[in-house]
Protein backbone atom coordinates (compact mmCIF):
# COMPACT_ATOMS: atom_id res chain seq x y z
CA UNK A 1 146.86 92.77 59.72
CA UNK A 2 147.34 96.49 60.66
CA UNK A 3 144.82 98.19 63.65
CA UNK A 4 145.11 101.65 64.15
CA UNK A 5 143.63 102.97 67.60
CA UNK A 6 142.37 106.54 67.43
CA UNK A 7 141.06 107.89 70.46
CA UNK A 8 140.03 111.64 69.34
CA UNK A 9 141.95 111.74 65.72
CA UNK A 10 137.79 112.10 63.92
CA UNK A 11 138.19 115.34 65.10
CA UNK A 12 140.34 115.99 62.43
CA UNK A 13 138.66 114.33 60.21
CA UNK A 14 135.93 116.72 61.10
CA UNK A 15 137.78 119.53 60.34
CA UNK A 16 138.90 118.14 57.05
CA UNK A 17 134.91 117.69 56.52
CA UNK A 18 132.86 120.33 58.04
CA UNK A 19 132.75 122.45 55.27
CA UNK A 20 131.85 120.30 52.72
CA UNK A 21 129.32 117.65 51.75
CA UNK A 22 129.12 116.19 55.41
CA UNK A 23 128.21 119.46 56.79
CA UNK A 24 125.30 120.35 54.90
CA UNK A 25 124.02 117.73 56.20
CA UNK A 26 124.12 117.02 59.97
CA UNK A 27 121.51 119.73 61.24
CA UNK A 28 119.25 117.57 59.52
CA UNK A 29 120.02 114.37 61.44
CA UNK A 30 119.64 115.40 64.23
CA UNK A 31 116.14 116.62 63.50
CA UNK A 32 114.68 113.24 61.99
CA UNK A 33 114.13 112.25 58.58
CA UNK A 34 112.24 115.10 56.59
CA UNK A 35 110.45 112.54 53.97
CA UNK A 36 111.25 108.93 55.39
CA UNK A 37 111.07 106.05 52.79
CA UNK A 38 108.26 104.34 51.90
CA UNK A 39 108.01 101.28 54.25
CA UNK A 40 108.05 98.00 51.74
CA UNK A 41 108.40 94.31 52.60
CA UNK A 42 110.10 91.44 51.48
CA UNK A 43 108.21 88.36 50.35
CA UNK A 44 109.75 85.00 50.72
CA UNK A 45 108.98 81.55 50.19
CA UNK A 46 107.58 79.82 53.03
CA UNK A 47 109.43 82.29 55.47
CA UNK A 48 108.40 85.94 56.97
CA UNK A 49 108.03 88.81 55.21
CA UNK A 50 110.55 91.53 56.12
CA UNK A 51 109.97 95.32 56.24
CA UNK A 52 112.49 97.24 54.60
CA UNK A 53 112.90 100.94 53.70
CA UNK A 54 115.18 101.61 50.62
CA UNK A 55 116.08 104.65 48.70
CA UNK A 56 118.13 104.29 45.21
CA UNK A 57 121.30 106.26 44.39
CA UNK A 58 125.14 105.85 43.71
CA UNK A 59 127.37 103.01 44.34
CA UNK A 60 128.67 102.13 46.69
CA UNK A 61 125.38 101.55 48.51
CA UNK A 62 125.37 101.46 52.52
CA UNK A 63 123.27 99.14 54.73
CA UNK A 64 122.41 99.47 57.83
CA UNK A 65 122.43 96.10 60.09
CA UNK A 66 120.49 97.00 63.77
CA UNK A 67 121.43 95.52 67.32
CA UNK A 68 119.93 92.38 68.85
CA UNK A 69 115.92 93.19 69.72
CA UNK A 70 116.37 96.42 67.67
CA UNK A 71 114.80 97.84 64.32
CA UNK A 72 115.73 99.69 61.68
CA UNK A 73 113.51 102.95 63.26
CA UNK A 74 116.72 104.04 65.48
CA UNK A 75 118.46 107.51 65.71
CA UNK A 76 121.87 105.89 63.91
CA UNK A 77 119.59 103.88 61.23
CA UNK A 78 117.23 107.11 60.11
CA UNK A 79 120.99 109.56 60.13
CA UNK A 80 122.04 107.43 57.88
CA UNK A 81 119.29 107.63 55.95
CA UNK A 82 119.51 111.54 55.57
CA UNK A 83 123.11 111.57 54.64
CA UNK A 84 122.69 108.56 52.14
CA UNK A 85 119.82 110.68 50.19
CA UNK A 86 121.78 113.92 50.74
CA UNK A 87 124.46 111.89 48.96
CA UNK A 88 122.80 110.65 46.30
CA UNK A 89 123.86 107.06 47.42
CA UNK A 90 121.74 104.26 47.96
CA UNK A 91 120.79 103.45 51.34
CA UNK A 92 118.97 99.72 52.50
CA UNK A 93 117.56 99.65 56.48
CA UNK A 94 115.67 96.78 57.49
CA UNK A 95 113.77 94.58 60.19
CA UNK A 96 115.29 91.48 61.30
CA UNK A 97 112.21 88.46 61.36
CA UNK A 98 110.33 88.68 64.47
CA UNK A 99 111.89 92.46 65.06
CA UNK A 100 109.94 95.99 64.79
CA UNK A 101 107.81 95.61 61.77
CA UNK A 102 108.76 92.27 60.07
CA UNK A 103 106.92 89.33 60.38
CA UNK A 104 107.82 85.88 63.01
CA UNK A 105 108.64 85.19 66.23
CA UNK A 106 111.22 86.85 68.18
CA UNK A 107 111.29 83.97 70.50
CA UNK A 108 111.55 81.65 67.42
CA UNK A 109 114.86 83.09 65.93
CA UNK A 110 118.39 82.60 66.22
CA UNK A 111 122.01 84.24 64.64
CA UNK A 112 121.72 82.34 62.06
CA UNK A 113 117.91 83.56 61.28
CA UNK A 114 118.94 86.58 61.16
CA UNK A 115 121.90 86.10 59.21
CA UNK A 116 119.77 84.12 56.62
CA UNK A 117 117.55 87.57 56.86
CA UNK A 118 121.01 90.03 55.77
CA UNK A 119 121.82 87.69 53.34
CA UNK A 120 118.54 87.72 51.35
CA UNK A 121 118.35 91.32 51.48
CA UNK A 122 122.02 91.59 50.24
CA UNK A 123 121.28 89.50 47.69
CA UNK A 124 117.71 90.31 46.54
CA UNK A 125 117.50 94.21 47.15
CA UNK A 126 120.91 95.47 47.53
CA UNK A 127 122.46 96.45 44.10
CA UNK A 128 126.18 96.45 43.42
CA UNK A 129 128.82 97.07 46.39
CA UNK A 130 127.94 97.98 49.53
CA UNK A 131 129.29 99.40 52.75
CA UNK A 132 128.02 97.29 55.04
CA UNK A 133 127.11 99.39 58.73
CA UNK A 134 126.52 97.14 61.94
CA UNK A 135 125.24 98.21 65.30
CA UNK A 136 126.19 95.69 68.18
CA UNK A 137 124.71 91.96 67.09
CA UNK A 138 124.84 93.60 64.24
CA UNK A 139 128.21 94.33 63.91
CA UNK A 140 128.42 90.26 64.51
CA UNK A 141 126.15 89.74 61.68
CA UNK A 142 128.31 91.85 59.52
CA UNK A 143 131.08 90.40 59.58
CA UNK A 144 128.83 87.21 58.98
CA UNK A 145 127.94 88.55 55.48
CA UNK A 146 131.17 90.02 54.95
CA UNK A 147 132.47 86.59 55.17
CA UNK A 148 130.02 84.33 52.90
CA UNK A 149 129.09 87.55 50.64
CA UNK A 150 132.73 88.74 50.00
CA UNK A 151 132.27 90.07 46.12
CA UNK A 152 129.25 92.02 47.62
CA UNK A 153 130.73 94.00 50.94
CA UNK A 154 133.22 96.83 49.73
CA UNK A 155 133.64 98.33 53.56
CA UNK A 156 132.66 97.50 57.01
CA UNK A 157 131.52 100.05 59.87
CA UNK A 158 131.07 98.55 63.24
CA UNK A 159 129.69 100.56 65.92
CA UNK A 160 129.63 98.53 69.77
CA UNK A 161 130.68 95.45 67.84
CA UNK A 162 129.57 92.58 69.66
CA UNK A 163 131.42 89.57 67.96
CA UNK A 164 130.76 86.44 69.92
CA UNK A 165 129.58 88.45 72.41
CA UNK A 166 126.66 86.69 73.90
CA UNK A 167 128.30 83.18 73.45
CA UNK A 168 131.77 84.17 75.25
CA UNK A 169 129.39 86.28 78.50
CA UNK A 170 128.05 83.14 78.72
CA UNK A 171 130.85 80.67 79.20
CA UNK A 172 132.94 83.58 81.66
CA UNK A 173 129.86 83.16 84.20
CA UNK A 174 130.39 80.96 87.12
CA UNK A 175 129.94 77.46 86.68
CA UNK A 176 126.74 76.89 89.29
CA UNK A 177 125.38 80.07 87.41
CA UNK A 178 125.75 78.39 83.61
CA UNK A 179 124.25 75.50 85.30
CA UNK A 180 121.28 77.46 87.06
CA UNK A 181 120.50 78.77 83.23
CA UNK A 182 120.64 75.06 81.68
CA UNK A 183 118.31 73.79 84.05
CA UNK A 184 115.93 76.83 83.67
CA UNK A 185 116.43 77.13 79.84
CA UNK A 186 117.27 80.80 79.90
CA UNK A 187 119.87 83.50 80.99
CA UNK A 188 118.51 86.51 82.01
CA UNK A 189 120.63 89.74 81.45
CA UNK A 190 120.03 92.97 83.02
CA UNK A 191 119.75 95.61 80.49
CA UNK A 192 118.31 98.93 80.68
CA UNK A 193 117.60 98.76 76.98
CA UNK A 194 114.94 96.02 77.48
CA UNK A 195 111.20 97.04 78.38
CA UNK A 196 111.08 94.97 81.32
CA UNK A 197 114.63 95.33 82.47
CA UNK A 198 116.79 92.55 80.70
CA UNK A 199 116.87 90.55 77.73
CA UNK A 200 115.89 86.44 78.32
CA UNK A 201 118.25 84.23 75.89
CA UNK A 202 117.39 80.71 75.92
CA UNK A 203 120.13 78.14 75.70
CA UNK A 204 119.43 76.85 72.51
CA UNK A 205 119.72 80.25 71.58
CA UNK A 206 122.97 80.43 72.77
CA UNK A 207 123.87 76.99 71.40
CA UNK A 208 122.51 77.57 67.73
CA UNK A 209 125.01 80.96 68.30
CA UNK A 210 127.89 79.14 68.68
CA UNK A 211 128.12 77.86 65.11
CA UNK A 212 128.49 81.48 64.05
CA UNK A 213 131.44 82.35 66.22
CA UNK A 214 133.70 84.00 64.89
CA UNK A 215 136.57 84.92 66.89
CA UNK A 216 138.44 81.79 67.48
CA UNK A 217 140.70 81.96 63.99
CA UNK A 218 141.74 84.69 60.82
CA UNK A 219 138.53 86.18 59.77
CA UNK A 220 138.79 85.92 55.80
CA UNK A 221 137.27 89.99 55.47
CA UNK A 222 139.77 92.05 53.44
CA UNK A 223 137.95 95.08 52.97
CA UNK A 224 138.06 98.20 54.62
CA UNK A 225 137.14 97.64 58.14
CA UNK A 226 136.16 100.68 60.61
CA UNK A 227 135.22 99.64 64.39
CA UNK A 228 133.62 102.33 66.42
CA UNK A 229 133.26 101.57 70.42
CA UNK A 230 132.61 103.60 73.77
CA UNK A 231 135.06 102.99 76.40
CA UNK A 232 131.81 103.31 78.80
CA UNK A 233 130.19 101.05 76.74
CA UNK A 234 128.53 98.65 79.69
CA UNK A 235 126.63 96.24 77.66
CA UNK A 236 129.38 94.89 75.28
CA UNK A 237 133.39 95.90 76.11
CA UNK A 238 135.43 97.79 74.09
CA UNK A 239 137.94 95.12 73.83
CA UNK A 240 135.64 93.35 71.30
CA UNK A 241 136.44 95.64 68.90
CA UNK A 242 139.76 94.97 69.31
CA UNK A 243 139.56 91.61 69.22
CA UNK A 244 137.79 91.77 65.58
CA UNK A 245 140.33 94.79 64.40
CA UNK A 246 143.55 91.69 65.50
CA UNK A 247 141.55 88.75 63.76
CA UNK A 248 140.65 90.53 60.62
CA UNK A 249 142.95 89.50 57.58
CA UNK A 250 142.10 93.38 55.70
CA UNK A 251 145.61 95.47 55.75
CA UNK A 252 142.64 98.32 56.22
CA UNK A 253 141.07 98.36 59.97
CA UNK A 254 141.09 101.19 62.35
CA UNK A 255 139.64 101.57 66.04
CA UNK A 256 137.71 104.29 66.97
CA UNK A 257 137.10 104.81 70.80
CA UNK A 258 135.15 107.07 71.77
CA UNK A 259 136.46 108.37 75.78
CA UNK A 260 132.70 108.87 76.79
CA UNK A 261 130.81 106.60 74.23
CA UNK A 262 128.04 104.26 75.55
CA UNK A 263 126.80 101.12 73.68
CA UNK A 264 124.05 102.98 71.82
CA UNK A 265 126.58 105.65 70.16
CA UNK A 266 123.81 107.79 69.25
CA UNK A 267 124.51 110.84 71.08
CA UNK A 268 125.04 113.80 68.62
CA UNK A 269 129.26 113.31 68.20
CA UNK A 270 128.69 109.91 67.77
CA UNK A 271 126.76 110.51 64.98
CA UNK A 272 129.18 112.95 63.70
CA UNK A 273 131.64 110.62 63.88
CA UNK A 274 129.63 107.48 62.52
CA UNK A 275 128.71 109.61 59.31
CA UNK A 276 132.38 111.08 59.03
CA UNK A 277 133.95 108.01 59.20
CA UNK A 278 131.11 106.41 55.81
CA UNK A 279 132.07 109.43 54.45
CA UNK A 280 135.75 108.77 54.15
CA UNK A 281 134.97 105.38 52.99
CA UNK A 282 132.90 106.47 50.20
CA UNK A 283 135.79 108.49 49.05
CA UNK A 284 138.04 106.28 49.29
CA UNK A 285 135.95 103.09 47.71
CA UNK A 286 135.08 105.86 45.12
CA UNK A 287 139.06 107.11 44.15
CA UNK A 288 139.84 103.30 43.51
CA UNK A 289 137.51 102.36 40.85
């Protein structure tokens, strides 16, 4: 197991970048998608349908996997999207069930709904290796896939990784608070990236979550492994990431950390250095076949 922190070494990689490919791109991102893909969805036996938006190109492909109560409509998910076409790679974003335009129950789902949801779409509309990106929970749910779809994921990108995350905040709170939540049914965290002003997990959320932990042994990923994180990151720490980058068995894993980074990472640099960093990867993955 090898983890390499860099705190500000994308910037070379920038330089080593800006005047090719990568830089023909980025006013673009920045700007939105020009011609967005054409919104599609997933039918499945006797579950919801999912929305997707795909666009067909060169292996490897890249997928992007969105944060808990997020879609695939962000800043990060639609970049990608621009430099994937500008690329000439493929490029799969989708809606979790019961998230932005797929069909369920938020209330209804769990980590391992959603994980049922990344498989399918790996499975069914993903074609050949991919590079598998993951924003937050969905950095969690990445490594989920990595794990049980191993011939499949080629690379791993995780930006605000959030591994375990909700199932280890939980057990650190005071015991009379843990308590409080059992008896209620529900935790209630602050977050300023909820519409009413924090996100409500019930406990059998957080119960169904624990089966998908991941943390507590070797995680069997030996691909490429990049973790991105803001060391101002107040929703989920930056010691996550390193948590992963030690557990991982790949030879392959760098930390990014970004001095002034916050949990979204979507400020302009930080989508420099997220498309930078798939960039690299796609070279690399590419040189070795």
């Amino acid at each position: 197991m090898a983890a390499a922190v860099l705190t500000h070494s994308w910037r070379g990689l920038y330089q080593t970048l800006s005047y090719g490919r990568v830089a023909s791109y980025l006013p673009l991102c920045y700007t939105g998608l020009r011609h967005k893909s054409t919104l599609q969805y997933a039918s499945r036996p006797d579950l919801p349908k999912l929305a997707y938006r795909k666009i067909k190109g060169k292996s490897p492909g890249v997928v992007f996997l969105p944060g808990y109560a997020s879609n695939m409509s962000g800043q990060k998910a639609e970049a990608l999207e621009e430099f994937c076409k500008s690329l000439g790679h493929s490029y799969l974003r989708f809606d979790y069930t019961g998230c932005g335009q797929s069909e369920g129950v938020f209330a209804d789902c769990t980590v391992g709904t959603w994980k049922k949801d990344v498989l399918y779409m790996l499975d069914e509309l993903a074609d050949g290796p991919q590079i598998l990106v993951g924003s937050s929970m969905g950095g969690w749910l990445m490594l989920l896939a990595a794990i049980a779809r191993p011939e499949k994921t080629k690379a791993l990108v995780g930006i605000s990784t959030a591994a375990d995350y909700l199932v280890t905040a939980f057990k650190t709170l005071p015991i009379e608070v843990r308590k409080e939540c059992e008896d209620k049914g529900v935790w209630s965290i602050p977050s300023k990236h909820s519409e009413d002003g924090a996100y409500h997990l019930s406990v059998d959320f957080l119960r169904e979550a624990e089966n998908h932990c991941v943390l507590q042994s070797p995680i069997p990923v030996t691909c490429p492994v990049r973790l991105i994180h803001g060391l101002k990151d107040e929703d989920v720490p930056w010691h996550i990431s390193m948590q992963v980058a030690e557990r991982v068995l790949s030879p392959d894993v760098d930390v990014i950390l970004r001095r002034h980074g916050q949990h979204r990472m979507a400020d302009k640099d930080d989508i420099k250095l997220m498309v930078y960093t798939i960039d690299d990867l796609i070279d690399k993955l590419t040189t070795l076949v």
